[in-house]
N, C-alpha and C. Protein backbone atom coordinates (compact mmCIF):
# COMPACT_ATOMS: atom_id res chain seq x y z
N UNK A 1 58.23 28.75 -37.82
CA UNK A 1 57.00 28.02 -37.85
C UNK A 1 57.06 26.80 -36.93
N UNK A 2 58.19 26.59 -36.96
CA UNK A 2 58.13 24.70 -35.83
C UNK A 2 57.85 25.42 -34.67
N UNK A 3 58.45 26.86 -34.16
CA UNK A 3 58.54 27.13 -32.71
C UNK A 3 57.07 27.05 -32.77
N UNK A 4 56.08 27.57 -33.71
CA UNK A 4 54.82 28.17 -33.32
C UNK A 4 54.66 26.74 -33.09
N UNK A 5 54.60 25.96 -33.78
CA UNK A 5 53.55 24.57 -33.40
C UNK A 5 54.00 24.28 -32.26
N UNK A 6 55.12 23.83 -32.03
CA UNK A 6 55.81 23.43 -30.76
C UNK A 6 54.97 24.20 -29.51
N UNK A 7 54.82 25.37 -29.52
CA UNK A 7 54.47 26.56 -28.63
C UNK A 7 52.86 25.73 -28.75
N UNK A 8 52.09 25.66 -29.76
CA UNK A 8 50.90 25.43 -29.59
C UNK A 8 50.76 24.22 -29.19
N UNK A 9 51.54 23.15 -29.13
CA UNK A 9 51.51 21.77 -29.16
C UNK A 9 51.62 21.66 -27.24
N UNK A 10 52.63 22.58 -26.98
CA UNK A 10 52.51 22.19 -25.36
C UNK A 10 51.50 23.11 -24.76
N UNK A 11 50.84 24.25 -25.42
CA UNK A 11 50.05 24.55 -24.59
C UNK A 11 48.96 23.95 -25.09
N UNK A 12 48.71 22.91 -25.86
CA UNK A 12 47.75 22.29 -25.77
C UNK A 12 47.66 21.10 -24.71
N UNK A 13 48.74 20.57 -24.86
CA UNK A 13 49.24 19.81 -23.61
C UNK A 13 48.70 20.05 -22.21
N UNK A 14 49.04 21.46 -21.89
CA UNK A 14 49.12 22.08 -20.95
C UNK A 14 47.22 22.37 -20.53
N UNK A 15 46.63 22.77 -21.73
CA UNK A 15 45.05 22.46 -21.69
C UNK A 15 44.69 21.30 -21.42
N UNK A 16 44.90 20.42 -21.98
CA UNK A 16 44.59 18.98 -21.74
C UNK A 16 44.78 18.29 -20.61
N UNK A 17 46.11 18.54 -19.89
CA UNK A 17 46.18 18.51 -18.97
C UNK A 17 45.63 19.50 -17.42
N UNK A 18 45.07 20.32 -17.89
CA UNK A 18 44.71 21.25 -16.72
C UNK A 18 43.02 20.64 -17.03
N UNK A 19 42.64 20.37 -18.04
CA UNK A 19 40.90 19.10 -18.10
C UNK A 19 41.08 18.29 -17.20
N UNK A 20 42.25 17.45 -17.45
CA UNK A 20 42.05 16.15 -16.97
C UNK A 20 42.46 16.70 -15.34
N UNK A 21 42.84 17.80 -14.91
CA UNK A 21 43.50 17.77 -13.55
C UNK A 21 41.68 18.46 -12.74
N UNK A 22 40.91 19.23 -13.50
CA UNK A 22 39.87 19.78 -13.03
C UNK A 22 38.41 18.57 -13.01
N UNK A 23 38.72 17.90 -14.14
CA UNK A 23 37.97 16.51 -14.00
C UNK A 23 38.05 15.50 -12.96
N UNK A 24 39.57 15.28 -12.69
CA UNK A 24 39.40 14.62 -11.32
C UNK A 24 39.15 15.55 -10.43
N UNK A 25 39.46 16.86 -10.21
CA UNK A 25 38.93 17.42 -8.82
C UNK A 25 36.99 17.82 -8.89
N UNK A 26 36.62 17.54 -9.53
CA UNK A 26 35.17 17.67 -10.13
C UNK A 26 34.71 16.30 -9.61
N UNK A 27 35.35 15.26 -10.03
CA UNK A 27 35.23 14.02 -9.16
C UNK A 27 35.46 13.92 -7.92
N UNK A 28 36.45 13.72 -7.46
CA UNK A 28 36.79 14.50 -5.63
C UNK A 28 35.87 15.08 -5.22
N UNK A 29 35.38 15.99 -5.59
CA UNK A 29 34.32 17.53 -4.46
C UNK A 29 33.29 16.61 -5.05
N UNK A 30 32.67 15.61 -5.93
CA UNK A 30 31.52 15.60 -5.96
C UNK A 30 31.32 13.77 -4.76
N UNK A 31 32.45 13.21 -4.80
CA UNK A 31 32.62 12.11 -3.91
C UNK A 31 32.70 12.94 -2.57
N UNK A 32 33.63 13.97 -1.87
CA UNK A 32 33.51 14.39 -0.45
C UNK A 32 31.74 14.56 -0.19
N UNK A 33 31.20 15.59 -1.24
CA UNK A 33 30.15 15.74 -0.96
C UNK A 33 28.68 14.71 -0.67
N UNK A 34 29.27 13.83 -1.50
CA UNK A 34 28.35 12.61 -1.46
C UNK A 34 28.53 12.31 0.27
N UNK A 35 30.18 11.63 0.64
CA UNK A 35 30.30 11.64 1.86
C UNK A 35 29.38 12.18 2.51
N UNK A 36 29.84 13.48 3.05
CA UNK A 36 29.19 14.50 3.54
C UNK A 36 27.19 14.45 4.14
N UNK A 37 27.20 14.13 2.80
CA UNK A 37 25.69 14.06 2.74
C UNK A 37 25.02 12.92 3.48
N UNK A 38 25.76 11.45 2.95
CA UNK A 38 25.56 10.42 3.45
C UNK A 38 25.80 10.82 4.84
N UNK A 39 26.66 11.05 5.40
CA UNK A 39 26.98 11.37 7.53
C UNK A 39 26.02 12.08 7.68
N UNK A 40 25.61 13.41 7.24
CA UNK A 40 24.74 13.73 7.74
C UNK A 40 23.28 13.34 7.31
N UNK A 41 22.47 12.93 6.67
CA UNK A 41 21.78 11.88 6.78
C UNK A 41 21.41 10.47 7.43
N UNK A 42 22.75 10.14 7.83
CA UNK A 42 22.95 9.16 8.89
C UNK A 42 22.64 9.47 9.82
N UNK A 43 22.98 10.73 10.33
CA UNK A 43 22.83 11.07 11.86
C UNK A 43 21.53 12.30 11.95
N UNK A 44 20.57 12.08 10.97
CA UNK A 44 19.21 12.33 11.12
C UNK A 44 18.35 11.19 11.43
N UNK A 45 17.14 11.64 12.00
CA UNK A 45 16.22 9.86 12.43
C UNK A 45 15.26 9.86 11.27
N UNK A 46 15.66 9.23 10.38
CA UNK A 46 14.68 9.32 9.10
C UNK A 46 14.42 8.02 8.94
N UNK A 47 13.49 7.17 8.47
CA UNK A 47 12.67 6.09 7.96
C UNK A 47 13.32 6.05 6.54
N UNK A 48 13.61 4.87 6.13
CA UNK A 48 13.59 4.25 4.79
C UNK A 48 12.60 4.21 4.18
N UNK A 49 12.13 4.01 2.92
CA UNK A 49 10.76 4.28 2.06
C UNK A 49 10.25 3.22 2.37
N UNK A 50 10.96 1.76 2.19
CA UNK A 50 10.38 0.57 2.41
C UNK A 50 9.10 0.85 4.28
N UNK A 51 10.08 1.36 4.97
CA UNK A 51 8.97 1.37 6.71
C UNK A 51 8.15 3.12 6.54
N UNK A 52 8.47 3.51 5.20
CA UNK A 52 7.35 4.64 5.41
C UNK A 52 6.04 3.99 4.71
N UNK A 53 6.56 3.45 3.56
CA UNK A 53 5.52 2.81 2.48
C UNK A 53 4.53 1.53 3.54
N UNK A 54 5.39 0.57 4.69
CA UNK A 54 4.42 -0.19 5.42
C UNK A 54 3.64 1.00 6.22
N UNK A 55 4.64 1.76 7.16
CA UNK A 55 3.79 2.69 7.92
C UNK A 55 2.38 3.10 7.52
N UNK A 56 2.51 3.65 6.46
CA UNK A 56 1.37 4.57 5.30
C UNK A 56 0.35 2.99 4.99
N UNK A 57 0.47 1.77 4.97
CA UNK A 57 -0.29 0.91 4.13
C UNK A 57 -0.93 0.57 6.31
N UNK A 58 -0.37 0.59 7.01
CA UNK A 58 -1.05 0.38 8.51
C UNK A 58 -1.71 1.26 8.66
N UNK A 59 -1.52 2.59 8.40
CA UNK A 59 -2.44 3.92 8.76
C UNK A 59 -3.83 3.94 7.60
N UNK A 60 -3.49 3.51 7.01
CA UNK A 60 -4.46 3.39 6.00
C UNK A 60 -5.11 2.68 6.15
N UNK A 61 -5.27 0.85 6.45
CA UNK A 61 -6.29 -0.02 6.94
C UNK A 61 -6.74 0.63 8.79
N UNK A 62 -6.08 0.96 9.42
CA UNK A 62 -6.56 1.53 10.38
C UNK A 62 -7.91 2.32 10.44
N UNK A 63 -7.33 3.41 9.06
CA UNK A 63 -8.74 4.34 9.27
C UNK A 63 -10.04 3.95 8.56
N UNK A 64 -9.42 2.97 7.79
CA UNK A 64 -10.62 1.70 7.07
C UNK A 64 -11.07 1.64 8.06
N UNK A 65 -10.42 0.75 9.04
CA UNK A 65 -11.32 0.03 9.68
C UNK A 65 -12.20 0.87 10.72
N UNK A 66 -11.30 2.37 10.96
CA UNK A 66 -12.21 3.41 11.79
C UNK A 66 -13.67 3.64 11.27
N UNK A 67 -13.75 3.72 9.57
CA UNK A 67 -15.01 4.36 8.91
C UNK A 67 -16.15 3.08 8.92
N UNK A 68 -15.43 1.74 9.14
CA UNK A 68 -16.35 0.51 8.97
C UNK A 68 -17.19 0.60 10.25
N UNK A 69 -15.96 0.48 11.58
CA UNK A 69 -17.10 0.95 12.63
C UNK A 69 -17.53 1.99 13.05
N UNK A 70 -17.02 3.19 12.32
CA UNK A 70 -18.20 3.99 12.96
C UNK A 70 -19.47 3.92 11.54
N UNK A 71 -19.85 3.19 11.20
CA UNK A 71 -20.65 3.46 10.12
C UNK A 71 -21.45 2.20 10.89
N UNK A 72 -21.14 0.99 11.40
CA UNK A 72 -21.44 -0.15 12.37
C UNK A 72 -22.21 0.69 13.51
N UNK A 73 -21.50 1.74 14.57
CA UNK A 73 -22.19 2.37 15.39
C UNK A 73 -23.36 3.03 15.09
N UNK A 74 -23.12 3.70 13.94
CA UNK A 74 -24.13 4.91 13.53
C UNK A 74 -25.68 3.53 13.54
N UNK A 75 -25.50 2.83 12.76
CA UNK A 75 -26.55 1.89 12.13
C UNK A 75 -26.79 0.85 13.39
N UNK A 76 -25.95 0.54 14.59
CA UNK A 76 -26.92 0.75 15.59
C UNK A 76 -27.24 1.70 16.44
N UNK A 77 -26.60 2.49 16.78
CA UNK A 77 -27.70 3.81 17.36
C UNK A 77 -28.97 4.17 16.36
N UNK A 78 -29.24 3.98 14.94
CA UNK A 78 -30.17 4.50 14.53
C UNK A 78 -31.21 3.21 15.00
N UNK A 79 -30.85 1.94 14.86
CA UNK A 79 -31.65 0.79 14.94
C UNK A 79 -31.64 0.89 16.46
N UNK A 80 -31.33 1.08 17.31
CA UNK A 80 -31.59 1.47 18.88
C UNK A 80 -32.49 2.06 19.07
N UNK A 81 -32.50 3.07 18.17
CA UNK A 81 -33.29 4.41 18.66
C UNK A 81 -34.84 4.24 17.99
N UNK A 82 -34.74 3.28 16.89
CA UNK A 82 -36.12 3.12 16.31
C UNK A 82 -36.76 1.78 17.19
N UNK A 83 -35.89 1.02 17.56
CA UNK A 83 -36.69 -0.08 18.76
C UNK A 83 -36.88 0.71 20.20
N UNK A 84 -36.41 1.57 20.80
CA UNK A 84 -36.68 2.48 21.92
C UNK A 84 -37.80 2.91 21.55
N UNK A 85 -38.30 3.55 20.36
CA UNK A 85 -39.93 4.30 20.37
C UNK A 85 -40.94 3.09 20.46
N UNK A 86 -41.00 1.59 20.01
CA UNK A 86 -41.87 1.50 20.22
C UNK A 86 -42.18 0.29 21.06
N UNK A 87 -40.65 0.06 21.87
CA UNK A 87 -40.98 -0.37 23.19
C UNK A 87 -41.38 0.69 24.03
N UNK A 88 -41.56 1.85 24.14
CA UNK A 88 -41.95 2.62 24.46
C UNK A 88 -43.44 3.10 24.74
N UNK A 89 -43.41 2.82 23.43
CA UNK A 89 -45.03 3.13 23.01
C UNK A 89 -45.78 1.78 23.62
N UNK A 90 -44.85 0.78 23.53
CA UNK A 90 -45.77 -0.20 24.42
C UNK A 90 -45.80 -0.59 25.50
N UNK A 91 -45.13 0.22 26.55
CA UNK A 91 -45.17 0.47 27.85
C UNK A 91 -46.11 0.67 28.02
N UNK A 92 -46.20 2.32 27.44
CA UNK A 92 -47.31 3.10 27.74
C UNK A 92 -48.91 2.45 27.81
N UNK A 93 -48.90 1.60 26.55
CA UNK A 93 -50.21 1.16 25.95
C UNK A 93 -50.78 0.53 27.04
N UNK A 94 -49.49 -0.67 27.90
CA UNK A 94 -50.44 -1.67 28.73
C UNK A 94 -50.45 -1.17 29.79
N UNK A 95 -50.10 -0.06 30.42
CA UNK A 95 -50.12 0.84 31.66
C UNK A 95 -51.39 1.83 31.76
């Protein structure tokens, strides 16, 4: 009976130790990979959120300000076009 425990005692050992040896390599491959990831990400041309988030807030008052004037144009070409008829009409009248 001692051999059995003995026998079970180091291969528990032997479990415990083959955890703790797969835990650090679980740590390892998940740090290379981080590496990894980080280099190549580095050596892509990508924007930080902070200069996408300004980018996106410039493109956005931009096209504001596109819809303000063309809504400015529209409302004078329509006001153009209604003072053209009746300077028009009063060409005609004193001719």
């Amino acid at each position: 009976m001692q051999t059995d425990n003995r026998f079970l005692d180091d291969l528990a050992k032997v479990a415990s130790g083959a955890l703790g040896s797969m835990s650090g390599v679980k740590h390892e491959v998940e740090m290379r990979l981080q590496q990894q990831m980080e280099r190549l990400l580095g050596r892509m041309n990508l924007v930080s959120r902070e200069e996408f988030e300004a980018m996106k807030a410039v493109a956005q008052a931009a096209r504001e300000a596109q819809i303000r004037l063309d809504a400015r144009v529209q409302a004078l070409e329509a006001r153009l076009a209604g003072t053209d008829s009746p300077a028009q009409d009063s060409d005609s009248e004193t001719r």
